[in-house]
N, C-alpha and C. Protein backbone atom coordinates (compact mmCIF):
# COMPACT_ATOMS: atom_id res chain seq x y z
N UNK A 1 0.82 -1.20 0.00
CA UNK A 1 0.00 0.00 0.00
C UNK A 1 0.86 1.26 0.00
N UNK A 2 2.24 0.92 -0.03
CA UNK A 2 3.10 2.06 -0.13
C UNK A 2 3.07 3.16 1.15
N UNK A 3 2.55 2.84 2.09
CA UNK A 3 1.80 4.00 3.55
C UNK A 3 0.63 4.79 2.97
N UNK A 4 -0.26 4.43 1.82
CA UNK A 4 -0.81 4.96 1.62
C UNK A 4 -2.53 4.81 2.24
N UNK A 5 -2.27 4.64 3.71
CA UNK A 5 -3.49 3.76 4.31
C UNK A 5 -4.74 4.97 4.35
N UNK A 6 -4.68 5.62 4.60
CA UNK A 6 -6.07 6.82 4.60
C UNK A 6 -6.81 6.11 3.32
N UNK A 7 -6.11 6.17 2.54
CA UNK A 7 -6.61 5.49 1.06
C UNK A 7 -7.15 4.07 1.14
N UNK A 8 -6.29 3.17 1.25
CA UNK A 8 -6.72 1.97 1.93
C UNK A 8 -7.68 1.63 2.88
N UNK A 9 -8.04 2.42 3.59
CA UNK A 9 -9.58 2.78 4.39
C UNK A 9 -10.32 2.72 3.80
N UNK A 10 -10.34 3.78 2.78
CA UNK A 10 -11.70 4.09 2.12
C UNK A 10 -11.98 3.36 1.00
N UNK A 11 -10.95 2.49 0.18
CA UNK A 11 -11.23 1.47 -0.27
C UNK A 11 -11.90 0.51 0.50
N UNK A 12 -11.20 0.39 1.61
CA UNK A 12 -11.60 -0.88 1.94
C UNK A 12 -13.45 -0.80 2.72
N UNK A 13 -13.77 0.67 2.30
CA UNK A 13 -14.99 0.71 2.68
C UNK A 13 -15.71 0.86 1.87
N UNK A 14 -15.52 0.74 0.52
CA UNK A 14 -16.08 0.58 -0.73
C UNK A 14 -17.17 -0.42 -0.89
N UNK A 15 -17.35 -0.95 -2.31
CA UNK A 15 -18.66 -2.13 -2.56
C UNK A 15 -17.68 -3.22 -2.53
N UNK A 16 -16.63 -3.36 -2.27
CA UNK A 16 -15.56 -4.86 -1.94
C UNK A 16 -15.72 -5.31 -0.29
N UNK A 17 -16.19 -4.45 0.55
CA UNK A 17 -16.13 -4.51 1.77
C UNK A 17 -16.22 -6.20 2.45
N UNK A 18 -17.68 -5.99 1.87
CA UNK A 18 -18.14 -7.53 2.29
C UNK A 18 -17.61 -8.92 1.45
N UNK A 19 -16.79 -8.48 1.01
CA UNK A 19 -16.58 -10.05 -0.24
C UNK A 19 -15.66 -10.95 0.07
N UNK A 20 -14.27 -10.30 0.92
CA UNK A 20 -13.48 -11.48 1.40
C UNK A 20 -12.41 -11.01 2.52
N UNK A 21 -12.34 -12.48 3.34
CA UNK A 21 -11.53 -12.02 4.66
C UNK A 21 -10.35 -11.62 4.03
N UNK A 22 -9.84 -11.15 3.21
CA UNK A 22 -8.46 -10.23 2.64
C UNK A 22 -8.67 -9.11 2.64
N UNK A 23 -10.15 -8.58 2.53
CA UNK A 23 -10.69 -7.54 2.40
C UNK A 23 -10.65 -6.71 4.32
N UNK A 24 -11.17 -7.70 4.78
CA UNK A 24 -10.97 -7.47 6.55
C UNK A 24 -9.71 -7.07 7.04
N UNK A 25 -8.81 -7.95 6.60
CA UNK A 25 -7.55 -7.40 6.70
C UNK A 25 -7.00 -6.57 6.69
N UNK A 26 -6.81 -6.16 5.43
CA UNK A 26 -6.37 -4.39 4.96
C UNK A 26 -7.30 -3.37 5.82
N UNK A 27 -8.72 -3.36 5.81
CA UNK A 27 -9.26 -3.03 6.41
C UNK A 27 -8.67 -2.53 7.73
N UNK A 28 -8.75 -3.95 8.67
CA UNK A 28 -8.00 -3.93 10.15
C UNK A 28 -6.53 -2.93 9.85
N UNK A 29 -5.73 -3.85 8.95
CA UNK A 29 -4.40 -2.94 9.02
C UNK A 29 -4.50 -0.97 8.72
N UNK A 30 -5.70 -0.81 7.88
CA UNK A 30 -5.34 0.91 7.37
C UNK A 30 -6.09 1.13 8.35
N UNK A 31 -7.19 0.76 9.30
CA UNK A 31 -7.43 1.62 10.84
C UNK A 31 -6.85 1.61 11.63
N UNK A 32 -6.07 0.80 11.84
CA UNK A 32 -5.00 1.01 13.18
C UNK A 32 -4.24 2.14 12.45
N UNK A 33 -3.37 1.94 11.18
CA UNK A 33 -2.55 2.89 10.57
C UNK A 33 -3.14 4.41 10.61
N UNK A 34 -4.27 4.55 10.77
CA UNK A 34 -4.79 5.81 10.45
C UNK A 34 -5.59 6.38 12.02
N UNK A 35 -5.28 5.42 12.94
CA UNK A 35 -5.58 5.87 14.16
C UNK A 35 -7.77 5.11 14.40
N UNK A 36 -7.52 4.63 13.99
CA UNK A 36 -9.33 4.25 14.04
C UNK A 36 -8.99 2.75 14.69
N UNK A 37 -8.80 2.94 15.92
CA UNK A 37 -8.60 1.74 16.46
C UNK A 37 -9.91 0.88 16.87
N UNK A 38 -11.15 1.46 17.43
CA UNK A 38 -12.33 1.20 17.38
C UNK A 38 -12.71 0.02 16.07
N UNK A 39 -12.46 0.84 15.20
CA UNK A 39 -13.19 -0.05 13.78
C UNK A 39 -11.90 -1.14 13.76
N UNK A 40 -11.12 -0.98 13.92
CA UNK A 40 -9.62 -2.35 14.15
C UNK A 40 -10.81 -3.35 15.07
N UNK A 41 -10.52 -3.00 16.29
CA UNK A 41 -11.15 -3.77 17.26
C UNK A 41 -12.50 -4.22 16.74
N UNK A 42 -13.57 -3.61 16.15
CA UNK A 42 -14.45 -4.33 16.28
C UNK A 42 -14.65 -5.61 14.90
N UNK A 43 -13.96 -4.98 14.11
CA UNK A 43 -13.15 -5.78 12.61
C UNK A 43 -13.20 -7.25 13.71
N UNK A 44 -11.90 -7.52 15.06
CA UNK A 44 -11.65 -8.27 15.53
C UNK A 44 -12.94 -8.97 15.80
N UNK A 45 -13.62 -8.25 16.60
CA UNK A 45 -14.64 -9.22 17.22
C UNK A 45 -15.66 -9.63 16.58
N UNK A 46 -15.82 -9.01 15.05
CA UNK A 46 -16.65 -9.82 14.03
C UNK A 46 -16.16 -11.02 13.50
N UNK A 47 -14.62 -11.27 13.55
CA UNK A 47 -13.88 -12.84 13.23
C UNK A 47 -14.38 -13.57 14.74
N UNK A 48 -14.05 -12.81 15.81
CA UNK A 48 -14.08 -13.84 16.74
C UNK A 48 -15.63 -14.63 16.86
N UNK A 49 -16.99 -13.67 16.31
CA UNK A 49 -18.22 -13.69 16.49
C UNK A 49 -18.25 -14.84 15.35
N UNK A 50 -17.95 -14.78 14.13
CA UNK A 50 -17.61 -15.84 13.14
C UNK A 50 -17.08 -17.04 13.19
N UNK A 51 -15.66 -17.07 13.89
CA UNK A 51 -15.58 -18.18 14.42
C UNK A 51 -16.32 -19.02 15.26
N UNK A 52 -16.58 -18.28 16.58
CA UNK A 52 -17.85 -19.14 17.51
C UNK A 52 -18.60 -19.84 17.18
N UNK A 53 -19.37 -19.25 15.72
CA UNK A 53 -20.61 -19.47 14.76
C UNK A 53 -19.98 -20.82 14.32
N UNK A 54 -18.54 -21.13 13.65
CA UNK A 54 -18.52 -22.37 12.79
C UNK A 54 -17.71 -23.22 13.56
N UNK A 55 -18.39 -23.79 14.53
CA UNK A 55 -18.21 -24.93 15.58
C UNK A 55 -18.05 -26.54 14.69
N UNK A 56 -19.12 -26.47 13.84
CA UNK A 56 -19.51 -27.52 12.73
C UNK A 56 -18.27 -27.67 11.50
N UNK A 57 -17.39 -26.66 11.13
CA UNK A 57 -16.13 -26.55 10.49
C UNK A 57 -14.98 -26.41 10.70
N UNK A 58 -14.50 -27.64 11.12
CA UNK A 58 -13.04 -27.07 12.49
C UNK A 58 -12.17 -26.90 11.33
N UNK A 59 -12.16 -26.62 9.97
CA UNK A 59 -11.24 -26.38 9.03
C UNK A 59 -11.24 -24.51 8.84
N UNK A 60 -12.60 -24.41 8.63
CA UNK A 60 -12.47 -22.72 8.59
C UNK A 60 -12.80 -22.53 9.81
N UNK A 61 -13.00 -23.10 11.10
CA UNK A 61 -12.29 -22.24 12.12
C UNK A 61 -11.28 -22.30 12.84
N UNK A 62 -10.28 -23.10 12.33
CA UNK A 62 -8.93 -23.01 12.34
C UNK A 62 -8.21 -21.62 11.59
N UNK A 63 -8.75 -21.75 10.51
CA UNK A 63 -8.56 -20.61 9.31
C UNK A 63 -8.65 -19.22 10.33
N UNK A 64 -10.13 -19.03 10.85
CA UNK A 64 -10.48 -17.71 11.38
C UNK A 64 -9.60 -17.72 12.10
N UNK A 65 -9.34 -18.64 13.08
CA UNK A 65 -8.37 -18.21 14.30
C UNK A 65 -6.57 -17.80 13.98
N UNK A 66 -6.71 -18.34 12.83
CA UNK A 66 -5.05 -17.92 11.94
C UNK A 66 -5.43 -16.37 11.78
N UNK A 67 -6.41 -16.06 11.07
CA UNK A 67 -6.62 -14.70 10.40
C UNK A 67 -6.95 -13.65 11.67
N UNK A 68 -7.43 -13.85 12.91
CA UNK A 68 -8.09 -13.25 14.03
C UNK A 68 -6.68 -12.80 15.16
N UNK A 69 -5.86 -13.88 14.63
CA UNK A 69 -4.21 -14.08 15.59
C UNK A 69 -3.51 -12.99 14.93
N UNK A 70 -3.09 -13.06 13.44
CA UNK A 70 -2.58 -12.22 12.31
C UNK A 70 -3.22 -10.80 12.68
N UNK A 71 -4.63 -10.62 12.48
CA UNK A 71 -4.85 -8.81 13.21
C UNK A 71 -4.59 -8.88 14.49
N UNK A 72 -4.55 -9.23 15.48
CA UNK A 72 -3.70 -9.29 16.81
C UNK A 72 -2.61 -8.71 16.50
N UNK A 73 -1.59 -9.44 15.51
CA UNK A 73 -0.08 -9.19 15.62
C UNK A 73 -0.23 -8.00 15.19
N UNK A 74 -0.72 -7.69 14.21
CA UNK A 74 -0.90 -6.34 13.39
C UNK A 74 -1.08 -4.92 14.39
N UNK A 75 -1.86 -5.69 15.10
CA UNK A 75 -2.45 -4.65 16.20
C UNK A 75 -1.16 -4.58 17.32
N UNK A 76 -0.46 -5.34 17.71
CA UNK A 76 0.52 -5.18 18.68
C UNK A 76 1.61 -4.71 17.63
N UNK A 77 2.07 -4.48 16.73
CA UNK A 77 3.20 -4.03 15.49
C UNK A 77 2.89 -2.60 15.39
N UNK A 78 1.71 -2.63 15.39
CA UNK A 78 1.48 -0.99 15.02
C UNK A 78 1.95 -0.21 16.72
N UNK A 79 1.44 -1.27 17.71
CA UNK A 79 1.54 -0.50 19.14
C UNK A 79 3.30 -0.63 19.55
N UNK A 80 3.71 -0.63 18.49
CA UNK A 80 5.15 -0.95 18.74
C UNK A 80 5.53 -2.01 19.67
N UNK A 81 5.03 -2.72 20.07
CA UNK A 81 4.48 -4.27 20.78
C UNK A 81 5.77 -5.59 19.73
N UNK A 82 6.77 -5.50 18.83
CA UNK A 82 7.29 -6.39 17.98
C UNK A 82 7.37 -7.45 18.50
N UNK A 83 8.23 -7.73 19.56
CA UNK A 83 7.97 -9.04 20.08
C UNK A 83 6.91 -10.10 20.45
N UNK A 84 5.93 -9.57 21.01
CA UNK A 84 4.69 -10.05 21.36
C UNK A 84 3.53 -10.16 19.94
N UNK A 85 4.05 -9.23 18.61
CA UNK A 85 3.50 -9.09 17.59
C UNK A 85 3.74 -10.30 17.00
N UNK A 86 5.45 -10.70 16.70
CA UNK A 86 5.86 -11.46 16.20
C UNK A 86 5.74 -13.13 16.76
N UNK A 87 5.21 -13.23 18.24
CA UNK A 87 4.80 -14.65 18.36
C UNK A 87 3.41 -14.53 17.92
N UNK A 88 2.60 -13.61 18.22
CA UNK A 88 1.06 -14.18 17.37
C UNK A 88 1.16 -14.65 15.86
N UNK A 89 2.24 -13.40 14.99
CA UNK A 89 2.97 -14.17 13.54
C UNK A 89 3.19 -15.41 13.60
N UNK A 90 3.70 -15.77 14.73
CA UNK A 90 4.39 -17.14 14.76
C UNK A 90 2.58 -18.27 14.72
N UNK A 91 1.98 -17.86 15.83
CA UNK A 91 0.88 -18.61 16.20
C UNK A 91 -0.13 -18.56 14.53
N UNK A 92 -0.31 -17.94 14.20
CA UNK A 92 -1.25 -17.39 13.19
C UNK A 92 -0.55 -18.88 11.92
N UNK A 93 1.43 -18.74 11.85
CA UNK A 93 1.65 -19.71 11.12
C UNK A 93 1.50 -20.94 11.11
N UNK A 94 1.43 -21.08 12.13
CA UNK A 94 1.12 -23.16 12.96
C UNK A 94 -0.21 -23.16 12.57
N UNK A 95 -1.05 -22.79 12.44
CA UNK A 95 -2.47 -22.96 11.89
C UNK A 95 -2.49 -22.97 10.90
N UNK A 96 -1.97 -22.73 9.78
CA UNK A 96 -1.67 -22.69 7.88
C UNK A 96 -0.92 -23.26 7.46
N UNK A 97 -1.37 -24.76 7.35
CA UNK A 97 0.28 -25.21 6.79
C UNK A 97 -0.09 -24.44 5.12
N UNK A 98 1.55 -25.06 4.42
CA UNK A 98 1.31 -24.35 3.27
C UNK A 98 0.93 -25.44 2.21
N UNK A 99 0.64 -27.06 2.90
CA UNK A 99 -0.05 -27.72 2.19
C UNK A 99 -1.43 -27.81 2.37
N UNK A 100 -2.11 -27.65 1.72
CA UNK A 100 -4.09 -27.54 1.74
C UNK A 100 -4.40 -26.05 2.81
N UNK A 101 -3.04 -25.35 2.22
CA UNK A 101 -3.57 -23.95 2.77
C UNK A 101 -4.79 -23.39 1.45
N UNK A 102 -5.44 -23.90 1.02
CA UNK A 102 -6.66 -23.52 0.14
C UNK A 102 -6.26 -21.84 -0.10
N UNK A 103 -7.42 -21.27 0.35
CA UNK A 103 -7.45 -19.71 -0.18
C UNK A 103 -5.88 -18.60 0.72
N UNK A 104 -5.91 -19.20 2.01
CA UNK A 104 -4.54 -18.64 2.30
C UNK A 104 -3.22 -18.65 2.37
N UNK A 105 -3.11 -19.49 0.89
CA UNK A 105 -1.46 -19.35 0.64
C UNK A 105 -0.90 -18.33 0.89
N UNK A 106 -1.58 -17.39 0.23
CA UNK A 106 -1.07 -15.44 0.30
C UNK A 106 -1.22 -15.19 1.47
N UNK A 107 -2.12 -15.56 2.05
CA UNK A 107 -2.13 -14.69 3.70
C UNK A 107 -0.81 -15.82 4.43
N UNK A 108 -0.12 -16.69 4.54
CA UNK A 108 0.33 -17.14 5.15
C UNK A 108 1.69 -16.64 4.49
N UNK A 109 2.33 -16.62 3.43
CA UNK A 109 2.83 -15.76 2.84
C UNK A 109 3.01 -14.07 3.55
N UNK A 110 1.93 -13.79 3.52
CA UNK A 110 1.88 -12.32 4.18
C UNK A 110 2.15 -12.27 5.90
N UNK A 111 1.76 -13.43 6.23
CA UNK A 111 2.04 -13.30 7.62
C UNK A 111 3.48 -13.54 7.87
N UNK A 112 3.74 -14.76 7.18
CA UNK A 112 5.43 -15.00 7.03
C UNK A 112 6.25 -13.65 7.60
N UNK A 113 5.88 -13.09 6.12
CA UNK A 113 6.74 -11.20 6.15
C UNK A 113 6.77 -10.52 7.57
N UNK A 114 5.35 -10.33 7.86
CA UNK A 114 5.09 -9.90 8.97
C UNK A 114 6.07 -10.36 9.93
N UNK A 115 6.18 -11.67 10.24
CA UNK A 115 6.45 -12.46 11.27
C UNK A 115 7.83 -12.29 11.05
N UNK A 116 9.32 -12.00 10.22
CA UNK A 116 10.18 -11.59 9.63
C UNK A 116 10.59 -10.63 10.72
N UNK A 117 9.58 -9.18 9.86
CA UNK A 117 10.08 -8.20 10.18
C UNK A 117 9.57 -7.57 11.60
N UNK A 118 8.70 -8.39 12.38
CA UNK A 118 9.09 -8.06 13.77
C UNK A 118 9.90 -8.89 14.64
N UNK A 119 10.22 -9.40 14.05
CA UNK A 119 10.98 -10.72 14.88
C UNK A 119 12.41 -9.56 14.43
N UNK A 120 12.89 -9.41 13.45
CA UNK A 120 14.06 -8.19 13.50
C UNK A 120 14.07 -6.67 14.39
N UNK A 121 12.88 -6.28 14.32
CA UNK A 121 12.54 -4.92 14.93
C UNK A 121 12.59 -5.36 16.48
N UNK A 122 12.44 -6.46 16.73
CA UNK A 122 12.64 -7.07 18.15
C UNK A 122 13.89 -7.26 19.13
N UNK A 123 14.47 -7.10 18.00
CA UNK A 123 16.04 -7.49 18.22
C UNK A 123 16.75 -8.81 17.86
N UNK A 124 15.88 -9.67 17.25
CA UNK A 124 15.94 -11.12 17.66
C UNK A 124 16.13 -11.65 16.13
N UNK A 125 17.47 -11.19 15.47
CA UNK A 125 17.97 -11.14 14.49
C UNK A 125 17.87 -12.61 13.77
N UNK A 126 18.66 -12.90 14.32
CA UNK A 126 18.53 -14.65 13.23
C UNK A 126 17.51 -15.39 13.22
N UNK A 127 16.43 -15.11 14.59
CA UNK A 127 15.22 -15.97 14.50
C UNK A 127 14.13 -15.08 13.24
N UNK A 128 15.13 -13.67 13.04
CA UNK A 128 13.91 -12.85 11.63
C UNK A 128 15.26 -13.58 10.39
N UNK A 129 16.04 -13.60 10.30
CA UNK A 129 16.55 -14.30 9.46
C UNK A 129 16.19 -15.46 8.45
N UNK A 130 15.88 -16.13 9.58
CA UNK A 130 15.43 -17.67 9.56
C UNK A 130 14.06 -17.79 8.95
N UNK A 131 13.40 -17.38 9.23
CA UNK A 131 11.56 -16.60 8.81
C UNK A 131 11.81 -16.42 7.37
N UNK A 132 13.08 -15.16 7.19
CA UNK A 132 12.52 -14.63 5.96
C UNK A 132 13.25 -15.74 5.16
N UNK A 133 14.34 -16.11 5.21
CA UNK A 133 15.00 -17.58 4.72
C UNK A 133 14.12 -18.45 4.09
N UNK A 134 13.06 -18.99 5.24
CA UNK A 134 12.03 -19.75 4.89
C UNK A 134 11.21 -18.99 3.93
N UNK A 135 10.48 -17.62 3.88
CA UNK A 135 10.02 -17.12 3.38
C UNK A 135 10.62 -17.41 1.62
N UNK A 136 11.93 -16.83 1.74
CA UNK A 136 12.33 -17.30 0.18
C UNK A 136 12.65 -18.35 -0.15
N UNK A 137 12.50 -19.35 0.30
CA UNK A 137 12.36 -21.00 -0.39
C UNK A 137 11.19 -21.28 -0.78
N UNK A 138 9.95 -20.45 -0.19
CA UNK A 138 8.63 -20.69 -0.52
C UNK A 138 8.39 -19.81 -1.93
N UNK A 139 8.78 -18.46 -2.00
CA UNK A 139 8.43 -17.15 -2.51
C UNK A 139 9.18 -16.15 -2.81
N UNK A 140 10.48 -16.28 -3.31
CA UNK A 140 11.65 -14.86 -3.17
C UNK A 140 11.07 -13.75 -3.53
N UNK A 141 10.35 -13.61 -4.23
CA UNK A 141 9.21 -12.53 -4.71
C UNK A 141 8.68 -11.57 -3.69
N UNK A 142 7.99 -12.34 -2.41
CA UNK A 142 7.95 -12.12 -1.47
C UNK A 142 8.61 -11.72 -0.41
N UNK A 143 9.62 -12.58 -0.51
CA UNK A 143 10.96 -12.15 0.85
C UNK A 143 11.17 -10.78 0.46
N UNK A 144 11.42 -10.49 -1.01
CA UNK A 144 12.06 -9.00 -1.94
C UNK A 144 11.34 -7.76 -1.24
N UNK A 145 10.00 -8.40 -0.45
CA UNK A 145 9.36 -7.05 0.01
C UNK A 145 9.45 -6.74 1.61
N UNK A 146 10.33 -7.44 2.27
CA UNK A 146 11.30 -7.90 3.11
C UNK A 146 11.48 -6.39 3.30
N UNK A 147 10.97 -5.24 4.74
CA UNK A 147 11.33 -3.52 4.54
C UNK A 147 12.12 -3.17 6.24
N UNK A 148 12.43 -4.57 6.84
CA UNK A 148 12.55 -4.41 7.80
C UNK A 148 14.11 -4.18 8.41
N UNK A 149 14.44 -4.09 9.27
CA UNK A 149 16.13 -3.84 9.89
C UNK A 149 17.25 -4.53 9.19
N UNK A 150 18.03 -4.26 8.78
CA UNK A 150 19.25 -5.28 8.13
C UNK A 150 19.49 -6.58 8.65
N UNK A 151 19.54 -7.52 8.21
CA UNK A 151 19.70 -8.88 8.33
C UNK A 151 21.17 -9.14 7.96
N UNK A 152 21.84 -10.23 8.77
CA UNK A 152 23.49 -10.73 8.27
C UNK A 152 22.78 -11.89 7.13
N UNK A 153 23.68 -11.63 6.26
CA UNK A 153 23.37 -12.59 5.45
C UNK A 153 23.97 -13.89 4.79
N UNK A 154 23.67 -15.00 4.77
CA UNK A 154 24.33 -15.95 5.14
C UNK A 154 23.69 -16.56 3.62
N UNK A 155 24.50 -18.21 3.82
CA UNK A 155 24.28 -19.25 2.31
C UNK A 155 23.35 -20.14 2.82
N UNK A 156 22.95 -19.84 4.37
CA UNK A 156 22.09 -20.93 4.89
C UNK A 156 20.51 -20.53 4.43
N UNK A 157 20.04 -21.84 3.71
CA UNK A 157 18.57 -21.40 4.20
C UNK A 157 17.94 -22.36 5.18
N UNK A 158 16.79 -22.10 5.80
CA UNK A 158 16.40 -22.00 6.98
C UNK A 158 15.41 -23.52 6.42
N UNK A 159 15.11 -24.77 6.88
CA UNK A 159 14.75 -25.88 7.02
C UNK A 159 13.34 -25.88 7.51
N UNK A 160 12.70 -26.87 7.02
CA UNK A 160 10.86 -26.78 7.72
C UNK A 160 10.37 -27.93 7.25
N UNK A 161 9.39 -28.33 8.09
CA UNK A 161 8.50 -29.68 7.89
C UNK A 161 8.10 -29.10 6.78
């Protein structure tokens, strides 16, 4: 979005609003960015109200609780919170594998990043290393958007079930 979240708001309050939890997302992320923490929060408690609801689908409510963890982190990243941001990143990933991740390849992907670059802003250098490592064995495309603290850079990449 380039910091261009005021914008990203009002898209995201457009006729796309209701069509997909990617849409919630950005959403969540350009109100915290723009100070509308209210509409962040209650963004939240319409996943959490959603989840409750699909008791009968422990597949998409596994999903919600990945996507509900992910605005958490978002929400502690923006509060300058990195550490505590970057284990919900972490939590949000154990719920997505990236096999029969169905519609959230990209969001797990996106959380990846996330999970990267506060795990660096944290101080906690090689464990953001290692992230984005993994990140580019999955996606270098992705890692490339990688905006966070300098990383040492090494020939290792980083190993995963």
């Amino acid at each position: 979005m380039e910091d261009r979240w005021e914008e990203a708001w009002e898209l995201s309050q457009g006729p796309c609003a209701d069509t997909s939890g990617d849409m919630h997302l950005l959403a969540h992320h350009a109100a915290l960015e723009t100070g509308r923490r209210a509409e962040a929060l209650a963004l939240e408690e319409e996943f959490r109200k959603s989840i409750a609801s699909g008791e009968d689908y422990p597949e998409e409510r596994r999903q919600g609780e990945a996507l509900l963890t992910h605005m958490q982190g978002v929400r502690l990243a923006v509060d300058g919170r990195a550490a505590a941001a970057a284990e919900k990143f972490e939590q949000a990933d154990r719920l997505v594998p990236y096999w029969r991740a169905d519609g959230l390849s990209i969001f797990k992907l996106f959380n990846q990043l996330a999970r990267a670059q506060t795990l660096a802003e944290a101080g906690q250098a090689e464990e953001a290393r290692q992230a984005l490592e993994e990140l580019r064995a999955v996606n270098p495309r992705m890692a490339e958007r990688y905006d966070g603290p300098e990383l040492a850079k090494t020939g290792d990449v980083a190993t995963f079930d």
